[in-house]
Each structure stands twice: as structure tokens, then as C-alpha cells.
Protein backbone atom coordinates (compact mmCIF):
# COMPACT_ATOMS: atom_id res chain seq x y z
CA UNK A 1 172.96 120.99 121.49
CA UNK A 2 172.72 120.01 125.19
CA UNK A 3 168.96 120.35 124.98
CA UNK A 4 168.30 118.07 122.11
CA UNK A 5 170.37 115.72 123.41
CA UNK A 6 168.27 115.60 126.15
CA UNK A 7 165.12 115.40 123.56
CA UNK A 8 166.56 112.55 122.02
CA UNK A 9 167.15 110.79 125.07
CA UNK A 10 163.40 111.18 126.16
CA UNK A 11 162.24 109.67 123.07
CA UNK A 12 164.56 106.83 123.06
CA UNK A 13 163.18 106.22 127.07
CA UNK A 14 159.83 106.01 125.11
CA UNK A 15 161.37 103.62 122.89
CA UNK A 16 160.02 105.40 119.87
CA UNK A 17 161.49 104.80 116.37
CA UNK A 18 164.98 105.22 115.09
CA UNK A 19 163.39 106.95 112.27
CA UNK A 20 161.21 109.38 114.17
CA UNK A 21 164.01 110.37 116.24
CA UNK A 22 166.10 111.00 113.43
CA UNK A 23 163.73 112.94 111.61
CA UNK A 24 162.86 114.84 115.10
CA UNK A 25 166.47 115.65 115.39
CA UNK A 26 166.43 117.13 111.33
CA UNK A 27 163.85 119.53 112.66
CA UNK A 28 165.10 120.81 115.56
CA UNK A 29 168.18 121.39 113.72
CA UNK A 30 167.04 123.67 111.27
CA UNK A 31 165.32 125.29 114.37
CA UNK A 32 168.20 125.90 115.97
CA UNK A 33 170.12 127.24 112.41
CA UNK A 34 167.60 130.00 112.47
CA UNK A 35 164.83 128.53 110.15
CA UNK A 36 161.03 129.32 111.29
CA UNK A 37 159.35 127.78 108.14
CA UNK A 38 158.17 130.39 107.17
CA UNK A 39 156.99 130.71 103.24
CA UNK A 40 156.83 134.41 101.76
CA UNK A 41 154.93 135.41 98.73
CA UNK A 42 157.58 136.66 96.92
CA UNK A 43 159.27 133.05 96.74
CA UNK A 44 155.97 131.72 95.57
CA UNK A 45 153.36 132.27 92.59
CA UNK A 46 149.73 131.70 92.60
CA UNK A 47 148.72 128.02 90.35
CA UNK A 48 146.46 128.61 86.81
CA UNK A 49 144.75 125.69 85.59
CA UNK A 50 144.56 122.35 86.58
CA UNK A 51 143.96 119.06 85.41
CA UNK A 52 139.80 118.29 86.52
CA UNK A 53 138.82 115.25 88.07
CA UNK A 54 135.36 115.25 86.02
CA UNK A 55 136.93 115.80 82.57
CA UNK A 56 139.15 112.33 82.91
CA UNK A 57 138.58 109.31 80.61
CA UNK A 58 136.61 106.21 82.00
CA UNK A 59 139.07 103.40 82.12
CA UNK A 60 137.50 100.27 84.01
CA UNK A 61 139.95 98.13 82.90
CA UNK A 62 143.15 99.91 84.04
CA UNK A 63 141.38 100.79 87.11
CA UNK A 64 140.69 97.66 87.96
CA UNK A 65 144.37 96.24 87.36
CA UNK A 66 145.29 99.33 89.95
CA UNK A 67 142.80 98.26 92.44
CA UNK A 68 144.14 95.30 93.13
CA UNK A 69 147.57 96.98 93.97
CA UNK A 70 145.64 99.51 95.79
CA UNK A 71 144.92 100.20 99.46
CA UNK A 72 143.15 103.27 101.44
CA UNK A 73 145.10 104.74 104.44
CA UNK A 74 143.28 107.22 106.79
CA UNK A 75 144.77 109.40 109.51
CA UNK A 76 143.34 107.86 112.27
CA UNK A 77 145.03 109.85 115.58
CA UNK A 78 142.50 112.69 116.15
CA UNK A 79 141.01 112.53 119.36
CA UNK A 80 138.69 115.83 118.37
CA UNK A 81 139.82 117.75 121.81
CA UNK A 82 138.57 120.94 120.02
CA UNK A 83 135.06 119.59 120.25
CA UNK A 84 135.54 118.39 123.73
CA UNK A 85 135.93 114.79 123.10
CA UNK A 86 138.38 112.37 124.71
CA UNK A 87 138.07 109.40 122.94
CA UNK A 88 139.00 108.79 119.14
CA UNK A 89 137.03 111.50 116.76
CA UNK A 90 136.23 108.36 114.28
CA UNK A 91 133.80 106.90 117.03
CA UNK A 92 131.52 109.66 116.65
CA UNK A 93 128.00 109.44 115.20
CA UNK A 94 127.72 111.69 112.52
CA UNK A 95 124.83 110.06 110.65
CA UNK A 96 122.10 107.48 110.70
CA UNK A 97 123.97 106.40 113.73
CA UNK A 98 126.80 105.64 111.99
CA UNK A 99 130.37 106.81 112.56
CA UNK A 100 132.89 108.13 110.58
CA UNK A 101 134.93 104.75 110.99
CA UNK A 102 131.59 102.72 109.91
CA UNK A 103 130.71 104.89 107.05
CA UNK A 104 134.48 104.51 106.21
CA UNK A 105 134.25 100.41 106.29
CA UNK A 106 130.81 100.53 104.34
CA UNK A 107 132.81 102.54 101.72
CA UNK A 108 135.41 99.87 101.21
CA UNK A 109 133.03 97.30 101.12
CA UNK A 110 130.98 98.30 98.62
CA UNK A 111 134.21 99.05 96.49
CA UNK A 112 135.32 95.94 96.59
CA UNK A 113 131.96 94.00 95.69
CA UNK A 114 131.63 96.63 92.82
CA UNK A 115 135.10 96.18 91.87
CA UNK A 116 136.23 93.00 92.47
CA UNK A 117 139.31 93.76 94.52
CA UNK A 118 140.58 93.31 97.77
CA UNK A 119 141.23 96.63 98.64
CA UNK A 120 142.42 97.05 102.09
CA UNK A 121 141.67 99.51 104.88
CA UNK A 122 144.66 100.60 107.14
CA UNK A 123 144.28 103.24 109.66
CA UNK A 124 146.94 105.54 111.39
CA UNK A 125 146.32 105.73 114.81
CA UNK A 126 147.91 107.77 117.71
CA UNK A 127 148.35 105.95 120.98
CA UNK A 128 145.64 107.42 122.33
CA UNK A 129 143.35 106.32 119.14
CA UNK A 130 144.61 102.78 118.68
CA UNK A 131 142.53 100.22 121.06
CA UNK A 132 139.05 101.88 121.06
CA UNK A 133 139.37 102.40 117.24
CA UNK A 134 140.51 98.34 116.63
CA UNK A 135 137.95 97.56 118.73
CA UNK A 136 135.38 99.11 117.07
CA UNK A 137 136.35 97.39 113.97
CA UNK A 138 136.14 94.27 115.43
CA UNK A 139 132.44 93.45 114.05
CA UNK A 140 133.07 93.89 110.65
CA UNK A 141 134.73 90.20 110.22
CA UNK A 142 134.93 90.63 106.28
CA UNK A 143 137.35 93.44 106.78
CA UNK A 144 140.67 92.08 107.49
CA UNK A 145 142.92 91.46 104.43
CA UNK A 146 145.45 88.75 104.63
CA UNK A 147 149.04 90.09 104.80
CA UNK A 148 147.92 93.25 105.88
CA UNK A 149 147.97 94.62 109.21
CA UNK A 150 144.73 96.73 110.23
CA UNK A 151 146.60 99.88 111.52
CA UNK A 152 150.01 101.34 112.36
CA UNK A 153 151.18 103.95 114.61
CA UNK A 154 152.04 107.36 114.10
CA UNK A 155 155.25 108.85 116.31
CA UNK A 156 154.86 112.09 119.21
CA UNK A 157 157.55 113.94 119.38
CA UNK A 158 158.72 116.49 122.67
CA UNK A 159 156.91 120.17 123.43
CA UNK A 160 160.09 122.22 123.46
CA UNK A 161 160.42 125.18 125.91
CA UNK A 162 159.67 128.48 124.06
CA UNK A 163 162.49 130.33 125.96
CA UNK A 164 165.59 127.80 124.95
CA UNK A 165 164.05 124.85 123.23
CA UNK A 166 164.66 122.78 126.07
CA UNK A 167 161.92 119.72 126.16
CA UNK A 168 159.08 120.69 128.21
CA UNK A 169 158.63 119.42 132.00
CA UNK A 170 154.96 118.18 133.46
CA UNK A 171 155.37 115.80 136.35
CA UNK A 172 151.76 116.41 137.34
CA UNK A 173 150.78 115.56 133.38
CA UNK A 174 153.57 113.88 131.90
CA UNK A 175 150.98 113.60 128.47
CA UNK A 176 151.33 117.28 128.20
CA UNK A 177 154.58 117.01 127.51
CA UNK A 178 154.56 115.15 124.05
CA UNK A 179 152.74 116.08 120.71
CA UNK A 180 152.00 114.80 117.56
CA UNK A 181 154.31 116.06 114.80
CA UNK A 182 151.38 116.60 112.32
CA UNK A 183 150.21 114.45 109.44
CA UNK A 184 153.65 114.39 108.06
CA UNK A 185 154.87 112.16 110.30
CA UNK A 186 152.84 109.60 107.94
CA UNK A 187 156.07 108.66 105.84
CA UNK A 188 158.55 107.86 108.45
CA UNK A 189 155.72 106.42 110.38
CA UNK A 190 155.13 104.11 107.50
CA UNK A 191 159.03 103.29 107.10
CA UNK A 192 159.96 102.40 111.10
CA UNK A 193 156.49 100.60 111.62
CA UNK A 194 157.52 98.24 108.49
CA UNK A 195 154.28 99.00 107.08
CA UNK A 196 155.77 100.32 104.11
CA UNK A 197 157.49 97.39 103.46
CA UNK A 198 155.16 94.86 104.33
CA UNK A 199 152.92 96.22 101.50
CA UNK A 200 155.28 96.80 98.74
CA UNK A 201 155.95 92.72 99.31
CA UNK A 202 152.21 91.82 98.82
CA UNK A 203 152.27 93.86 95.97
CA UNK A 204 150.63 96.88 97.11
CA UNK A 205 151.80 99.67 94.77
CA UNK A 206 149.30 103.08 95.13
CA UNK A 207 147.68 104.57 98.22
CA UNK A 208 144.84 106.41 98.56
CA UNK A 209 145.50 108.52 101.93
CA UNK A 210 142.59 110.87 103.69
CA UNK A 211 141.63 112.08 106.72
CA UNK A 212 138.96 109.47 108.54
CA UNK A 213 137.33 112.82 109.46
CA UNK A 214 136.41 113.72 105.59
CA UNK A 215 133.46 111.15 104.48
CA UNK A 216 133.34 112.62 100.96
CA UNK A 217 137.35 111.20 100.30
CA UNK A 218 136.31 108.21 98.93
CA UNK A 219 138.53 106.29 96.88
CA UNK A 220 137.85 106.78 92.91
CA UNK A 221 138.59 104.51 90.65
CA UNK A 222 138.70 106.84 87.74
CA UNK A 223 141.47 109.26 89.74
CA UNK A 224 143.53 105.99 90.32
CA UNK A 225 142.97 104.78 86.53
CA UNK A 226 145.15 108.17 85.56
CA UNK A 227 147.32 108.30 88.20
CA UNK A 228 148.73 105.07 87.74
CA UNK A 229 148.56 105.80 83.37
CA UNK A 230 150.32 109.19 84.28
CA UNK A 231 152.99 107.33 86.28
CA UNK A 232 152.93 110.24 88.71
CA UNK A 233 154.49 109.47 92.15
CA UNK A 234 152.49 111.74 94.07
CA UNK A 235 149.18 113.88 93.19
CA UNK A 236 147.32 116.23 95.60
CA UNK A 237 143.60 116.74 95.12
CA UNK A 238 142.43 120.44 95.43
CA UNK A 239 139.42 122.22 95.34
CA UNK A 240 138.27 125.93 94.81
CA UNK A 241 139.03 128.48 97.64
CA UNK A 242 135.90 130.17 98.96
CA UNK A 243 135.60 132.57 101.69
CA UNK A 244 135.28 129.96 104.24
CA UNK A 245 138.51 128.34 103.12
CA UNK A 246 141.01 131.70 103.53
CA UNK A 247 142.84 129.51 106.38
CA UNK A 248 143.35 126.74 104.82
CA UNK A 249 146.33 125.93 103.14
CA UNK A 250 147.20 126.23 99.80
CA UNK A 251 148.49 125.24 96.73
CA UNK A 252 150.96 127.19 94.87
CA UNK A 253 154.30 127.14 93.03
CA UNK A 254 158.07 127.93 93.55
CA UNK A 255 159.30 130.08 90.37
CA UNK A 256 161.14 126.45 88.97
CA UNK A 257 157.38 125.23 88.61
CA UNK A 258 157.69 123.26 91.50
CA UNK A 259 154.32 122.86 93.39
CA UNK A 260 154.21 123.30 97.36
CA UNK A 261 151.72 123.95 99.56
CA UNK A 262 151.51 126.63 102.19
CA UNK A 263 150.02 126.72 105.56
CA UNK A 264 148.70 129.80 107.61
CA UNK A 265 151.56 129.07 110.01
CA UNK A 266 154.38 129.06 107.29
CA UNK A 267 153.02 132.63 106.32
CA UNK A 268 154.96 135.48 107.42
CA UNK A 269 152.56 138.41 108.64
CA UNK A 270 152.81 140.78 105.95
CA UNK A 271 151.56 137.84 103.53
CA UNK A 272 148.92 136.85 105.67
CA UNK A 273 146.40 139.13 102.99
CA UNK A 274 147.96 137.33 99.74
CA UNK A 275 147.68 134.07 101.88
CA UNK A 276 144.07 134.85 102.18
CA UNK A 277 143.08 136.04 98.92
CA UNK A 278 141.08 133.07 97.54
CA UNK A 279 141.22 135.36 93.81
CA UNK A 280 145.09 134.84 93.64
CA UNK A 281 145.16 131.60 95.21
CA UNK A 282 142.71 129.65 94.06
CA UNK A 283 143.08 126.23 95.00
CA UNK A 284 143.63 124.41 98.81
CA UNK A 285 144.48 121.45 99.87
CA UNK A 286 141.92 118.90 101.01
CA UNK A 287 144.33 116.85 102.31
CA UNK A 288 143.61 114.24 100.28
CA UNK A 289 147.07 111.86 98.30
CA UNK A 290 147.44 109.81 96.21
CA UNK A 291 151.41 108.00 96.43
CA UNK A 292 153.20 105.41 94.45
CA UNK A 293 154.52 103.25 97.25
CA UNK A 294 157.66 102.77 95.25
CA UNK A 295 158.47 106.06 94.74
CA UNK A 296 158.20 106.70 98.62
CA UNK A 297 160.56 103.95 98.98
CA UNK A 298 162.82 104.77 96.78
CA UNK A 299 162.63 109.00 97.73
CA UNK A 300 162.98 107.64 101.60
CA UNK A 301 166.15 105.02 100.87
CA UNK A 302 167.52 108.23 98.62
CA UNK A 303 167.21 110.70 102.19
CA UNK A 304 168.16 108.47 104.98
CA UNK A 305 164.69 108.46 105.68
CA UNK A 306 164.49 111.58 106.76
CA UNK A 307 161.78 112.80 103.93
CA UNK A 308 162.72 116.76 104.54
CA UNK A 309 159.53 118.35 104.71
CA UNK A 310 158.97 122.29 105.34
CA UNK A 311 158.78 122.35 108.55
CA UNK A 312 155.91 124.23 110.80
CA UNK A 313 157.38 125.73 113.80
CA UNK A 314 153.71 126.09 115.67
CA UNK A 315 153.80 128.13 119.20
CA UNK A 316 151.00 126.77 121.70
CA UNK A 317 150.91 126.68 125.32
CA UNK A 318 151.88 123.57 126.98
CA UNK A 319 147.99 122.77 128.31
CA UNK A 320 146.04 123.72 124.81
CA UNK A 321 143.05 123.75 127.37
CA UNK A 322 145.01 126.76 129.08
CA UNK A 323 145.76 129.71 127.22
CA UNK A 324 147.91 130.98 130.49
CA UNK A 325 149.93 127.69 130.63
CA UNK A 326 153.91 128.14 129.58
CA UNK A 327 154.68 128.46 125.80
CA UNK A 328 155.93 125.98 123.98
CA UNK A 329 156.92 125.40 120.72
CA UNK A 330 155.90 122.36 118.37
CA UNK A 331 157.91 120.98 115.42
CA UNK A 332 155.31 119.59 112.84
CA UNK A 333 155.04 119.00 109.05
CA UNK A 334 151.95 118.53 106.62
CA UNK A 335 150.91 115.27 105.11
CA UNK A 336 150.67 117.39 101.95
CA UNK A 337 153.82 119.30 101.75
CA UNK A 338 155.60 116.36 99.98
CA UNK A 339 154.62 117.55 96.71
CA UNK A 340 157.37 119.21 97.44
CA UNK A 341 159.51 116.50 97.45
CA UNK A 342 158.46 114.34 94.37
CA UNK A 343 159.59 114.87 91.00
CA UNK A 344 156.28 115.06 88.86
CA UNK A 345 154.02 115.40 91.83
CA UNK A 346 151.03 116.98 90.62
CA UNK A 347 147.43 118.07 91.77
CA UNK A 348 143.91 117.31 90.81
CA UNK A 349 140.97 119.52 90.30
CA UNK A 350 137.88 118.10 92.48
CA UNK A 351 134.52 118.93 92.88
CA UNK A 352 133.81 120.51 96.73
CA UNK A 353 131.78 117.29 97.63
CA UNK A 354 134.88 115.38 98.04
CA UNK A 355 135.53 117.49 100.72
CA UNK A 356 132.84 117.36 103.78
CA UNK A 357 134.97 117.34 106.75
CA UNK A 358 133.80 117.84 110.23
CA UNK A 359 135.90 119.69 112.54
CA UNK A 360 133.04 121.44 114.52
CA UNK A 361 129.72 121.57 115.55
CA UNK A 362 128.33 123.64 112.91
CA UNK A 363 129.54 120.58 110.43
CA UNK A 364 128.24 118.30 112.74
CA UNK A 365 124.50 118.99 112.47
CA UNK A 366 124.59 120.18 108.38
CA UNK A 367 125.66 116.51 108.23
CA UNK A 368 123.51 114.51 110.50
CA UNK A 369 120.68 116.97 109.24
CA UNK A 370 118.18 115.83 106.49
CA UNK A 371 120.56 117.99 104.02
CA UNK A 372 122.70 115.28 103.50
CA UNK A 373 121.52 112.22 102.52
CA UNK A 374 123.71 108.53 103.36
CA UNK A 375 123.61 106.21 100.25
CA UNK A 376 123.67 102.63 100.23
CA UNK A 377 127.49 102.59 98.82
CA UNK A 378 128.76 104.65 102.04
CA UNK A 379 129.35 108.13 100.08
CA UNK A 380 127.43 111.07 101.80
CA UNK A 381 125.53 113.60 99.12
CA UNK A 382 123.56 116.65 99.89
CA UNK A 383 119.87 115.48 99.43
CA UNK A 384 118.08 116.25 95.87
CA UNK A 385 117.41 119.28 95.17
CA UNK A 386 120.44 121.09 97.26
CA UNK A 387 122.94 120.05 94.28
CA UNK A 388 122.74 123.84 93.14
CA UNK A 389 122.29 125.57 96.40
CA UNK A 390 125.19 123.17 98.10
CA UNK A 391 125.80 122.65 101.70
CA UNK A 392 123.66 124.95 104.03
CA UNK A 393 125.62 127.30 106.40
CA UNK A 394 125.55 126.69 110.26
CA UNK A 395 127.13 128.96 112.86
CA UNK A 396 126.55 127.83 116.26
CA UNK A 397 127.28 130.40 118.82
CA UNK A 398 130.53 128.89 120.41
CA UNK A 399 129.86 129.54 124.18
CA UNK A 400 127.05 126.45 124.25
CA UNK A 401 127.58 124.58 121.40
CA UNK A 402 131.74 124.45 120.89
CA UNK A 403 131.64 120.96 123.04
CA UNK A 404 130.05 117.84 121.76
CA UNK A 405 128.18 117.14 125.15
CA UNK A 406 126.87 121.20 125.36
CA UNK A 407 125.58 120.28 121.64
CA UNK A 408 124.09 117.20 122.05
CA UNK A 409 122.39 118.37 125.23
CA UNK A 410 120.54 121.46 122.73
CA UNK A 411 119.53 118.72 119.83
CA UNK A 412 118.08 115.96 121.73
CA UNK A 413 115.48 115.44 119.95
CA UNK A 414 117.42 115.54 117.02
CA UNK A 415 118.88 118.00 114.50
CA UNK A 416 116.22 120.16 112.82
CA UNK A 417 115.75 119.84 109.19
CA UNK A 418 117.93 121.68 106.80
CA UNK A 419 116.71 120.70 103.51
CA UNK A 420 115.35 123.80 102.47
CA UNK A 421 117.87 125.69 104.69
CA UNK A 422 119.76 127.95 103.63
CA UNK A 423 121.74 129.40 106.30
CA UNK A 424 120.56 128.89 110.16
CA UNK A 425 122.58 131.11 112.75
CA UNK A 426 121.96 130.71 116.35
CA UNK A 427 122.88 133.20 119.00
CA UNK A 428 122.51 132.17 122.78
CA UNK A 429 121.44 129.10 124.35
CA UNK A 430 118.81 127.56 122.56
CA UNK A 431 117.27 124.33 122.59
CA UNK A 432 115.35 122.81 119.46
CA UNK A 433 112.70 120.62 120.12
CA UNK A 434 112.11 117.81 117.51
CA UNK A 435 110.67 118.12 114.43
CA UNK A 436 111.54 121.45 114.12
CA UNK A 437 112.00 122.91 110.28
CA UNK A 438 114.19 125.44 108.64
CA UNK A 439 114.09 127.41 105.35
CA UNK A 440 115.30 130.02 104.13
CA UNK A 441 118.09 132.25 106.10
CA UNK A 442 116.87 132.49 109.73
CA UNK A 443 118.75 133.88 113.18
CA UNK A 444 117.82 132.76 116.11
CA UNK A 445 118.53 135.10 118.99
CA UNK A 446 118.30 135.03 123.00
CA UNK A 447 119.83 137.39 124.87
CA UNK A 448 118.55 136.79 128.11
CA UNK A 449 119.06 134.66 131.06
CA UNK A 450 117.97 130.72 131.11
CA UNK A 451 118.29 128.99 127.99
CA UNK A 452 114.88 129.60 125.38
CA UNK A 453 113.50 125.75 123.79
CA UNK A 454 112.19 125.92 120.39
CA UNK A 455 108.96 123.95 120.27
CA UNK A 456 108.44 120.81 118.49
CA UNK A 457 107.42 120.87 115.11
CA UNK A 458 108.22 124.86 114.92
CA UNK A 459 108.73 126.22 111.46
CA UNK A 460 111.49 129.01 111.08
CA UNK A 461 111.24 130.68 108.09
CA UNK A 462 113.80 133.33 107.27
């Protein structure tokens, strides 16, 4: 155990959290005892039915009562390095100028006006997300709650060596040399930061958790009106598996009727086909909680702190920009993999528009596109008339438009329009000129050298 003493060490020199490097140390012990997280299919059956989010009861007065114990959380640490970025993925523009931190903020606002409650925003940053995002928050001067602090911090935890779990060595880089531990890390981020606490004295009960990323998570009142009725300590909300959701994780249940959720990288690879098979599991997880604050408390006093979630052993390189850098391995856990953990936790039927996340490019322009539209309470909608078609599909070839800057540089003018769209696929290195308009299914293909420029006000009809 010489080399997690060592680990342990390092994270103590960072001064990190008693409880992050106890729960680091859990980890790396069931490393070490031969686990690899790994979920098979045979230890797991596909989930039937579920309870739907649209077939609930309206109950304004109960929902009320729970708003004002209520407060939203989003996982704030993303700095979106797969889209090139460097600074915090909230600060983005994503539509009508907006970001996803100011769409956020106009979604709590309007809740509270509508509801009467004070409802308060709380972000988890990473050190790397912390100041810029604050900052940007600084304008809204109605925001702040009293009692409640606007963010806390999430842990990192050490790369380990791939070839004896050592922690990994960059003098040149010493950032390479840390991780985050996933969006796990929310529960004993909440316990060693005090924010747990702190909000269970102002009398803070439920939490609405969600990635900043996802603009359709808002906060329901008629999902919180049955949670807290239903008592349940911790509910998941799920939507239907398509084709474009076979690596996502999903929800399923241990023969006890236990629910858990699997990830890709808990899948052995002769289940990688049952993983994937959106027919026999139907439902994945959008990453979006609901938890009784006192039942975290109490399930964290019960284990030490140390919540005990599967863990995900993930194998990178130490430079993710640098496929030929030394492999490493990463100790993580998912957010969502506590409904594990709860007695009673439970999941929740939702429709797909509560789940519009943008993790690249293609998402990008369907949502600053005229296919979405940006309503006055903050939630973003497909425009009328796309309610039956839904959301239309963008591939962007990945050699010129992976990076934020490459894409912005080939939609200057501004995204084309999408409305009547119903899949645009772009091969090459094109550049749209403004105004231009889509419908139908089109493909636009260059194959030669330079980059071709689609002329302003061009129709492409497919």
C-alpha cells in the first residue's frame, strides 16, 4: 500500500478534504482487492414500467410547501475540453446570446415570482470553474439567498499509473496529474464543504440536482409535489432509449428489485450488445436527482461518509489531448449510481424535452438554430410545429467543426435555419453564409481542397 500512501499524502499537500481522501482511499482499495467495476448482464435485469411524469396529480399546494424547502444544485465543473474550450462550459452562448448559466438564473427567477419561494441556486464548481463562473453571476443582484452560499467545490483526486497504480508524475504539467472523480463526488463534496449542513439548518430539505449543461432540467413543481408525498429519498428521472442514446447509461435492476444504473465503462465486453440494446433496456439516465437532504445525511453519518458508490475504473492517457501520452487509470463514480444506495430510491418517466444537453457541436447549432425557440420563463422548446417531428439531427463532420473556435469560424453569420429541417449532414469544410435555410434531409459534401461558402440566403432542400 506504499503507493497509496503516497496518494494520500499528495492530496493532503493539496489540503483537500478529510472526506475526499477517505473516500479516495475506499476506491483505490477495492482497486487493489481485484474489483474493476465492472456490471455483467447476468447480475442485472432490464426495468418494465415506470411511474410517468405527465400522468401525476396537480398539487399546488403541497408543491408550494416543498418549494420553500427546496433548492436547485447544478454540476458546475465542466470546462467543455472536448469542444476545445478552456474556460467554464456554462459561459458559453448557446442562445439569444445567452448562456447556459443565464438561461439557468432566468429559470430560477421566474420560479420563484410564479411560485412565491425563495428557491436558491447553488452551483458545483471545479477549481478551474469557480471564479469566472461567480463572476459571471455577479449581475444578477436578486440572486443571492440569505444563508446560502452561491457555490461549493467539488474534490480531484490523483491519475494513478496504469502499470502499478502509483500516482502519476508531470513536473512539466503538474495539472495533468489530478482528475475529477466524476459527478459522484457530489455527496462527499457536499458533506466536507459544510454545504450539506449549512442547508439542512435553514431548513432546506429536497434538491433538485442537474447538469448546468442540460437547459431542459428545469425544476418541476409537480415532480417535487410527489416526491416529497411519496417520501422517497432519492428518485432518478429517465427517459426512453433511442438509437442515439446506446452509450448512455442505464437504468436497470439487481434480481432483489434493487434499481442501479450502469455505465458503458462498468460493462464487461461480452455485454457491451445487451448494454446497447435500447429494446431490453429501455430507459437511461438523464442525470437528473431529486434527494431528500435528510436522508443523505443520515445514509452519509450511517457510512462514515464514505457513500460506497460502484466504482468506474476509467483508463485514459495522462494528456487526454494525447492519445500517445502514458496510461493512466482514473477512479470515478456517477452522480446517479446512488440509487443504489437508498432504500426506496426510485425513477421517473420523463418526456425527452427534459433532456437537451449539449456536449458537441452538432447540439450546439440545433439549439442556437431557429428550431428551438427561448421562452420568456427560461425553458427552451422546439419551435411550433416541430412538437411531432422533435429535435432535427445535425452531424458535423468532426475534422472542422469538433472545436468551438473551428465552428464558430464556419457560422459567422449565424446558424442556418432548422425549422423545417429535418436532418442536415455536412461533410468537409463548409462555410454557411447567413440567412441560409434548410428543409427537409440534405448532405452537404466537399471533397476538395479550400473550404466551399454557402451563399447567403441559399435554400437547401433535401
Amino acid at each position: 500500500m506504499d503507493h497509496l500512501d503516497a496518494a494520500l499524502d499528495k492530496m493532503r499537500a493539496e489540503r483537500l478534504p478529510d472526506v475526499a481522501v477517505k473516500t479516495f482511499a475506499h476506491y483505490y482499495e477495492r482497486l487493489c482487492a481485484g474489483e474493476h467495476g465492472l456490471l455483467a448482464e447476468c447480475d442485472i435485469q432490464p426495468v418494465g414500467e415506470l411511474p410517468d411524469a405527465d400522468e401525476l396529480p396537480e398539487d399546488e399546494a403541497l408543491a408550494r410547501e416543498a418549494l420553500a424547502q427546496t433548492v436547485v444544485i447544478k454540476l458546475n465543473g465542466g470546462l467543455g475540453t472536448s469542444m476545445g474550450m478552456t474556460g467554464p462550459k456554462s459561459l458559453l452562448e448557446v442562445k439569444d446570446r445567452l448562456t447556459f448559466l443565464d438561461i439557468t438564473v432566468r429559470q430560477i427567477l421566474d420560479l420563484r415570482r410564479r411560485m412565491d419561494a425563495a428557491l436558491p441556486l447553488v452551483l458545483m464548481n471545479s477549481f478551474a470553474t469557480r471564479e469566472a463562473s461567480l463572476t459571471a453571476l455577479e449581475p444578477y443582484a436578486e440572486l443571492p439567498v440569505d444563508g446560502v452560499a452561491a457555490d461549493f467545490l467539488q474534490s480531484k483526486v490523483p491519475k494513478l499509473t496504469a502499470e502499478d497504480l502509483s500516482p502519476v508524475s508531470s513536473p512539466d504539467d503538474p495539472s495533468l496529474e489530478w482528475a475529477p472523480p466524476g459527478h459522484g463526488d457530489l455527496y462527499p463534496s457536499l458533506l466536507s464543504s459544510g454545504m450539506l449542513q449549512a442547508l439542512l439548518g435553514r431548513g432546506y430539505r429536497y434538491a433538485f440536482v442537474a447538469n448546468v449543461d442540460n437547459l431542459g432540467a428545469v425544476m418541476e413543481p409537480r415532480i417535487l409535489a410527489w416526491f416529497a408525498r411519496e417520501q422517497i429519498p432519492f428518485l432518478m428521472e429517465v427517459a426512453d432509449r433511442t438509437s442515439a442514446d446506446r452509450k448512455g447509461g442505464h437504468l436497470a435492476q439487481r434480481p432483489d428489485g434493487g434499481l442501479v444504473l450502469r455505465e458503458i465503462a462498468q460493462t464487461p465486453d461480452e455485454d457491451v450488445d445487451a448494454f446497447q440494446d435500447t429494446t431490453r433496456h429501455r430507459f437511461f439516465n438523464t442525470n437528473s436527482l431529486w434527494i431528500d437532504l435528510r436522508a443523505l445525511a443520515d445514509v452519509l453519518d450511517a457510512r462514515g461518509g464514505v457513500l460506497g458508490l460502484p466504482m468506474i475504473v476509467n483508463r485514459k492517457t495522462i494528456d487526454p489531448a494525447n492519445s500517445s501520452s502514458a496510461p493512466v487509470i482514473q477512479l470515478e463514480t456517477a452522480i446517479g449510481a446512488a440509487i443504489d444506495v437508498f432504500d426506496g430510491a426510485r425513477a421517473i418517466r420523463v418526456r425527452r424535452e427534459r433532456f437537451a444537453p449539449v456536449k458537441t457541436t452538432d447540439d450546439l447549432l440545433a439549439l442556437r438554430s431557429d428550431a428551438y425557440v427561448l421562452r420568456d420563463d427560461g425553458r427552451i422548446a422546439l419551435a411550433a410545429g416541430r412538437d411531432g417531428a422533435g429535435a432535427p439531427l445535425v452531424q458535423l463532420d468532426g475534422r472542422f467543426y469538433k472545436l468551438v473556435r473551428d465552428f464558430e469560424a464556419r457560422f459567422a453569420a449565424g446558424p442556418p435555419s432548422l425549422v423545417e429541417a429535418e436532418r442536415l449532414t455536412v461533410r468537409g469544410d463548409v462555410a454557411f453564409g447567413a440567412g441560409v435555410v434548410v428543409r427537409g434531409a440534405v448532405t452537404v459534401e466537399h471533397d476538395g481542397d479550400g473550404q466551399e461558402r454557402i451563399d447567403d440566403g441559399a435554400l437547401l432542400e433535401g
